[in-house]
N, C-alpha and C. Protein backbone atom coordinates (compact mmCIF):
# COMPACT_ATOMS: atom_id res chain seq x y z
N UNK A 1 136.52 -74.89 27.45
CA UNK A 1 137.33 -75.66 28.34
C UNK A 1 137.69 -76.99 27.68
N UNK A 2 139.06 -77.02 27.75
CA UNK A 2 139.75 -78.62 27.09
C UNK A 2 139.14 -79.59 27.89
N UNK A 3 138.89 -80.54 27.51
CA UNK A 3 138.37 -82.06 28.31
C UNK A 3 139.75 -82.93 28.01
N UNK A 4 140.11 -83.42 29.22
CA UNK A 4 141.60 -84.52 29.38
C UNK A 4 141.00 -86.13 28.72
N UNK A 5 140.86 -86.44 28.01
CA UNK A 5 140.73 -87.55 27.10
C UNK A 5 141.61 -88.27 27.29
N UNK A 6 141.85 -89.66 27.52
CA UNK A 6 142.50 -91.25 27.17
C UNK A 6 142.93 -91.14 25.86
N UNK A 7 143.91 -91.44 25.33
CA UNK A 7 144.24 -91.86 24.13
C UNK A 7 143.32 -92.40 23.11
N UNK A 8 142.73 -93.60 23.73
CA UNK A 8 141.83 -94.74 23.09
C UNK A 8 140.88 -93.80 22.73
N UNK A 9 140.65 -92.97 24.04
CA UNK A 9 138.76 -91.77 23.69
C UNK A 9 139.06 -91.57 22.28
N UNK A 10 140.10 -90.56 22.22
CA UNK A 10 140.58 -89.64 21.37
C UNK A 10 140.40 -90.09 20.20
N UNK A 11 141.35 -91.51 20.01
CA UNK A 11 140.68 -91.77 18.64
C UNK A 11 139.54 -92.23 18.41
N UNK A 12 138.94 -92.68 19.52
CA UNK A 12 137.46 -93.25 19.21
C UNK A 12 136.60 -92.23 18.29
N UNK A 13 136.97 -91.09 18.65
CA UNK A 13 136.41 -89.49 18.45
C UNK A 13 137.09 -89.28 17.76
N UNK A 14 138.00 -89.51 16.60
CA UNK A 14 138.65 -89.10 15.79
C UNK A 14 139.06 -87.13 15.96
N UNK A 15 139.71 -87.14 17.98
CA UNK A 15 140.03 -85.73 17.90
C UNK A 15 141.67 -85.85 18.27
N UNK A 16 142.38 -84.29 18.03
CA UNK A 16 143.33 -84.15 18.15
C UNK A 16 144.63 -84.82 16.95
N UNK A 17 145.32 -85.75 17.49
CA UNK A 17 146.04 -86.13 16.51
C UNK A 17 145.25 -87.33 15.63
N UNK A 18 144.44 -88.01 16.20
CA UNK A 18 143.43 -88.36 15.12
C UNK A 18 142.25 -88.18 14.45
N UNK A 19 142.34 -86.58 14.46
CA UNK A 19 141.32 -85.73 13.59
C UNK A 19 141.60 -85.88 11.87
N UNK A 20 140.19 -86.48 11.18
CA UNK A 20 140.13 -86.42 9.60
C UNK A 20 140.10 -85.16 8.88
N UNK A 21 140.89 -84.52 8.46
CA UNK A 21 140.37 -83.57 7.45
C UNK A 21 140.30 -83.88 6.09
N UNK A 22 139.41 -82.84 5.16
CA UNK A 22 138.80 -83.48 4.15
C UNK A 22 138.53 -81.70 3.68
N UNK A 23 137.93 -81.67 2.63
CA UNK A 23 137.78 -80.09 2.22
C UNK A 23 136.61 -80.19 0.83
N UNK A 24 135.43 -79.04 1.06
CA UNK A 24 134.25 -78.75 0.32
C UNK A 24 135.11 -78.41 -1.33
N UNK A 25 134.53 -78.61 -2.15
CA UNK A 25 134.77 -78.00 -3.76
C UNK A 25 133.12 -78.20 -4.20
N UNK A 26 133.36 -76.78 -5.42
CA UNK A 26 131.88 -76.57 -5.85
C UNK A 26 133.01 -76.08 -7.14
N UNK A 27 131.55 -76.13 -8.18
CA UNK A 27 131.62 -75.20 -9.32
C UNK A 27 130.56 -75.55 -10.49
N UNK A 28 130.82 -74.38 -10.87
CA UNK A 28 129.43 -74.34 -12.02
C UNK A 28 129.65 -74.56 -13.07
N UNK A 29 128.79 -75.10 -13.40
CA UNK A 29 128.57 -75.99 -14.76
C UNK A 29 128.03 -75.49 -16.12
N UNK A 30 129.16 -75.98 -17.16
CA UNK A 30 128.59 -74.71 -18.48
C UNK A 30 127.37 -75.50 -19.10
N UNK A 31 126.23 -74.68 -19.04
CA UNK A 31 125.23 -74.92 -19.72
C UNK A 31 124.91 -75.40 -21.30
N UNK A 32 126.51 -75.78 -21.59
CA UNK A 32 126.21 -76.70 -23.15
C UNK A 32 126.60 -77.98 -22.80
N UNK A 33 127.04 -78.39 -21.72
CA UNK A 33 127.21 -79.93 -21.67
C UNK A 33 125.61 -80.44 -21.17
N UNK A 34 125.51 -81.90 -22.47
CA UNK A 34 124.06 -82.91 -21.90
C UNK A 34 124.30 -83.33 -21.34
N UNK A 35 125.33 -84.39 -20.97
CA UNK A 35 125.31 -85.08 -20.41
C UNK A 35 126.71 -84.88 -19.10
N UNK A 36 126.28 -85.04 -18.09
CA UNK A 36 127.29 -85.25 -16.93
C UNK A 36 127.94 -86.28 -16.30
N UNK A 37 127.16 -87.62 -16.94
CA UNK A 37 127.54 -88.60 -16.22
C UNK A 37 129.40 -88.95 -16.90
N UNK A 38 129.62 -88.61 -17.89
CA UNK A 38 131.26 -89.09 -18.15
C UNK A 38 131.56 -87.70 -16.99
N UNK A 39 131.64 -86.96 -16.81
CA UNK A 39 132.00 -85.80 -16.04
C UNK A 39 132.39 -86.58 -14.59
N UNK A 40 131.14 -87.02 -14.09
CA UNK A 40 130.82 -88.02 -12.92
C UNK A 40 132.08 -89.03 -12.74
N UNK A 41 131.57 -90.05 -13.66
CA UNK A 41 132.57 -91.22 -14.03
C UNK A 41 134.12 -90.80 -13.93
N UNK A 42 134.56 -89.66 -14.62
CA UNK A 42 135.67 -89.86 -14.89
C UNK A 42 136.16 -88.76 -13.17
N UNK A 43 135.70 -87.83 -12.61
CA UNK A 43 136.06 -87.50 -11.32
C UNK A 43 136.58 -88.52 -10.47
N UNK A 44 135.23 -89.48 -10.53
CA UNK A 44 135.21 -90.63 -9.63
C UNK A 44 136.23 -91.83 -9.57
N UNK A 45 136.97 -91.63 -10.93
CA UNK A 45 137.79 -92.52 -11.18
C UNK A 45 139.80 -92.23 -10.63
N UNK A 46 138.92 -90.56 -11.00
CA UNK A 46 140.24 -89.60 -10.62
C UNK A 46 140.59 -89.45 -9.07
N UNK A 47 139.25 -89.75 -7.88
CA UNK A 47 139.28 -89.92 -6.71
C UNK A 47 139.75 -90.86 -6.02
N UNK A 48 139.32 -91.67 -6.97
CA UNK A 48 139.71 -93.02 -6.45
C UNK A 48 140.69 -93.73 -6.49
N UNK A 49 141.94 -93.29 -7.76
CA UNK A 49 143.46 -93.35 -7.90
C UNK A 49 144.08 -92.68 -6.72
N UNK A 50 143.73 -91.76 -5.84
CA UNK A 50 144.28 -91.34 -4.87
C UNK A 50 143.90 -91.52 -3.96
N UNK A 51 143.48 -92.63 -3.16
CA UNK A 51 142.76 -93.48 -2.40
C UNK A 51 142.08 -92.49 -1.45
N UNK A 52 141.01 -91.67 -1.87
CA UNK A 52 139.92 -90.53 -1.64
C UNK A 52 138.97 -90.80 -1.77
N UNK A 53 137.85 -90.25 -0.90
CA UNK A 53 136.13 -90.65 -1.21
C UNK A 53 135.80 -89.13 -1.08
N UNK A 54 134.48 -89.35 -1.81
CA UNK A 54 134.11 -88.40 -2.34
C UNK A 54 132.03 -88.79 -1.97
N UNK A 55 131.55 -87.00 -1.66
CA UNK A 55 130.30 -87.21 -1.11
C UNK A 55 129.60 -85.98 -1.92
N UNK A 56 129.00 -86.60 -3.22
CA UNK A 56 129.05 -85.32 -4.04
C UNK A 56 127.57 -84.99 -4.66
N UNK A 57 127.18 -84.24 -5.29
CA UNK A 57 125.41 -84.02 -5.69
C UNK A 57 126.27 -82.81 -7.18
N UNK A 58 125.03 -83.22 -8.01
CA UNK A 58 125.71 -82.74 -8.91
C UNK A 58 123.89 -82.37 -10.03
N UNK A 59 123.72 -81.18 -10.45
CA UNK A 59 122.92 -80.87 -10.88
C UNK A 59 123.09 -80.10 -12.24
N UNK A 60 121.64 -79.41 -12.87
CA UNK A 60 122.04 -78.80 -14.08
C UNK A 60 123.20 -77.68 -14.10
N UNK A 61 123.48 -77.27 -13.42
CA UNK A 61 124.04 -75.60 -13.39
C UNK A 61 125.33 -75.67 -12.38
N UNK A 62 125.54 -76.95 -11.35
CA UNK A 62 126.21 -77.01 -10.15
C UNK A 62 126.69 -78.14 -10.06
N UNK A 63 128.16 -78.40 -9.18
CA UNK A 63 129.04 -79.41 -9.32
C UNK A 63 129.31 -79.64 -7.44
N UNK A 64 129.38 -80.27 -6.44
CA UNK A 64 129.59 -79.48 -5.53
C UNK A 64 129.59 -80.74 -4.36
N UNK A 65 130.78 -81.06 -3.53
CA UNK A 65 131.24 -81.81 -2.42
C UNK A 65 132.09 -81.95 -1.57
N UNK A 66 132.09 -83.02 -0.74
CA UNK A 66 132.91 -82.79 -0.08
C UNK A 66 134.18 -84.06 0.16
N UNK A 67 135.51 -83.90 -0.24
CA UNK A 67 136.50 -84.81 -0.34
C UNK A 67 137.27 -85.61 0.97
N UNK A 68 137.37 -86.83 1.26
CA UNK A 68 137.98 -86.95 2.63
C UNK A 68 139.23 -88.01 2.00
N UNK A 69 139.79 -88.69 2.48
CA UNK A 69 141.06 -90.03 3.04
C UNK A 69 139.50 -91.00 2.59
N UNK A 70 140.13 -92.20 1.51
CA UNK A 70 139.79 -93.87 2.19
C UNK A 70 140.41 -94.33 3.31
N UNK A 71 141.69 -93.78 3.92
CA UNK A 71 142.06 -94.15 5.04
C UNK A 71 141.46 -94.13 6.20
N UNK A 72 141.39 -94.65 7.05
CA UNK A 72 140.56 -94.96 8.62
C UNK A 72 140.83 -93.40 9.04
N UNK A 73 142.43 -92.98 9.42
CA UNK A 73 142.67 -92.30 10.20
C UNK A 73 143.44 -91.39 9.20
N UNK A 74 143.59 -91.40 7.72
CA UNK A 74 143.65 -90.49 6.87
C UNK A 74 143.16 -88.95 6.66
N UNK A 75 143.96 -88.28 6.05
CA UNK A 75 143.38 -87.07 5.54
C UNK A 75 143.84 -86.66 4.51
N UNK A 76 143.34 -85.46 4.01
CA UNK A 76 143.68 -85.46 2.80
C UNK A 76 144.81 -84.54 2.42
N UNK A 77 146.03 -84.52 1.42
CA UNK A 77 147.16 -83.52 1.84
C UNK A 77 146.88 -82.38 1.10
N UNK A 78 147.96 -81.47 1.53
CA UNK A 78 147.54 -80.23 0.41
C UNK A 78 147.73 -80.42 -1.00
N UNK A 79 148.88 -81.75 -1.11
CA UNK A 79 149.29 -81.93 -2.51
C UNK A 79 147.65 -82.71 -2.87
N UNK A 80 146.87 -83.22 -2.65
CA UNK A 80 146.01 -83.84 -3.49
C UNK A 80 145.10 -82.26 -3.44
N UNK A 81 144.64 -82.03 -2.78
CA UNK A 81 143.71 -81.23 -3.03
C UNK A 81 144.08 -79.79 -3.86
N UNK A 82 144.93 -79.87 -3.98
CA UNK A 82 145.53 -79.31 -5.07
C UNK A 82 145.62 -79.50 -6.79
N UNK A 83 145.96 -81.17 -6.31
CA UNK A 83 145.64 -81.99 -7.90
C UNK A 83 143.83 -82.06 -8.39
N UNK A 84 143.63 -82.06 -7.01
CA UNK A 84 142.22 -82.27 -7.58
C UNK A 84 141.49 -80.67 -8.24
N UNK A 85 141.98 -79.70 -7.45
CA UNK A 85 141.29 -78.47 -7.79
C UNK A 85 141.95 -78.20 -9.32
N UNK A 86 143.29 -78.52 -9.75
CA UNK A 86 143.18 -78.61 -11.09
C UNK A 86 142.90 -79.50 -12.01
N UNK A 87 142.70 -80.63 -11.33
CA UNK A 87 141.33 -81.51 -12.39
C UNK A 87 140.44 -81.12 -12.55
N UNK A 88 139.78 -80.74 -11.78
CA UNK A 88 138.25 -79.54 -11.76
C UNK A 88 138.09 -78.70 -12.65
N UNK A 89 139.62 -77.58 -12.71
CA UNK A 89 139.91 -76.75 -13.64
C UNK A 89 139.76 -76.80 -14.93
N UNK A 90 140.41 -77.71 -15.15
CA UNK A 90 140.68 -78.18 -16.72
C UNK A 90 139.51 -78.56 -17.52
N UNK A 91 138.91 -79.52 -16.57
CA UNK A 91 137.51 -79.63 -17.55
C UNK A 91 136.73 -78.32 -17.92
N UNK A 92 136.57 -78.64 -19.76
CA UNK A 92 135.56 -77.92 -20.02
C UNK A 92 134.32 -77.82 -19.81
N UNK A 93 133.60 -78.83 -19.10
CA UNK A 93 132.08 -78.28 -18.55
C UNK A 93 132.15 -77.86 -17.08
N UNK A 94 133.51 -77.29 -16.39
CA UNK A 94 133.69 -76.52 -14.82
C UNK A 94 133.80 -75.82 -14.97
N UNK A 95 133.21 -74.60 -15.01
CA UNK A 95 133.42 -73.21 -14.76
C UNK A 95 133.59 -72.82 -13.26
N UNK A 96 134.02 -71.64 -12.89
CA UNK A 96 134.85 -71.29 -11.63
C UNK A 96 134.26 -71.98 -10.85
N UNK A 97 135.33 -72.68 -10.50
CA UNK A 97 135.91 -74.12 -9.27
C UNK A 97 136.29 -72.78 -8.52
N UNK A 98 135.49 -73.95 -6.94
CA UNK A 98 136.10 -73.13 -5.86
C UNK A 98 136.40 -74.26 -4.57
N UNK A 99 137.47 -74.44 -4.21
CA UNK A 99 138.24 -75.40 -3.20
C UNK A 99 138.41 -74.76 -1.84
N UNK A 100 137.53 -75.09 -1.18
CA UNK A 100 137.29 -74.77 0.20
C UNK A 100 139.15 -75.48 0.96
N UNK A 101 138.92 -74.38 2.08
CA UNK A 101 140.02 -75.26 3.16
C UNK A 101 140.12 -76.59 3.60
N UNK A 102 140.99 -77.27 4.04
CA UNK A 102 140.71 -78.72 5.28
C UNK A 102 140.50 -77.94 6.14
N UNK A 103 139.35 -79.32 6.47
CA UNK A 103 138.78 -78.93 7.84
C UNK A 103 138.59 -80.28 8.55
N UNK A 104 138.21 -80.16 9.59
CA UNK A 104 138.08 -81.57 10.16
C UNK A 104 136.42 -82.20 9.86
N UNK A 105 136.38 -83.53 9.27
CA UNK A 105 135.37 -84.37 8.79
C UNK A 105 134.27 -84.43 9.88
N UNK A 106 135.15 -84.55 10.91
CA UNK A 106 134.18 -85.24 12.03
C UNK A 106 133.16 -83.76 13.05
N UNK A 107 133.22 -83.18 12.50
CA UNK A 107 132.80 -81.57 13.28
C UNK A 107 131.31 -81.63 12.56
């Protein structure tokens, strides 16, 4: 059952037309790179040119997070998450990248 919400609710709750979406990416990591942190660094730098945050954990074997908007009431478009899944690509220590749907942040 729909609940009739105020405007103000709505966004308070970031639902309806001010719902965030944002979308999961993972991928595995080739076991000849030592070091990850330029891997790290340079994602982070790549996120952050497209005014995106990023909530990420990153281990020996695994790459893997979740992307939203720096915007308040932002989300993220298909064109970035697009750019980003072939930044992912390209690097040689990502092996099969996998780019989940948008979905809404706040769920």
């Amino acid at each position: 059952m729909t609940k009739k919400r105020s405007r103000r609710l709505r966004k308070k709750l970031h639902k309806n037309e001010f719902a965030v979406f944002g979308f999961t990416f993972s991928c595995t990591l080739s076991t000849s790179t030592d070091s990850y942190d330029g891997l790290l660094d340079n994602f982070l730098d790549f996120i952050e040119s497209h005014h995106l945050v990023v909530g990420a954990g990153i281990s020996s074997d695994s790459f893997d997070g979740f992307i939203t908007s720096n915007d308040r009431y932002g989300s993220v478009s298909e064109e970035q998450k697009a750019k980003i899944e072939h930044w992912l690509s390209v690097q040689p220590a990502c092996l099969k990248v996998h780019v989940g749907e948008l979905v809404d942040a706040n769920v």
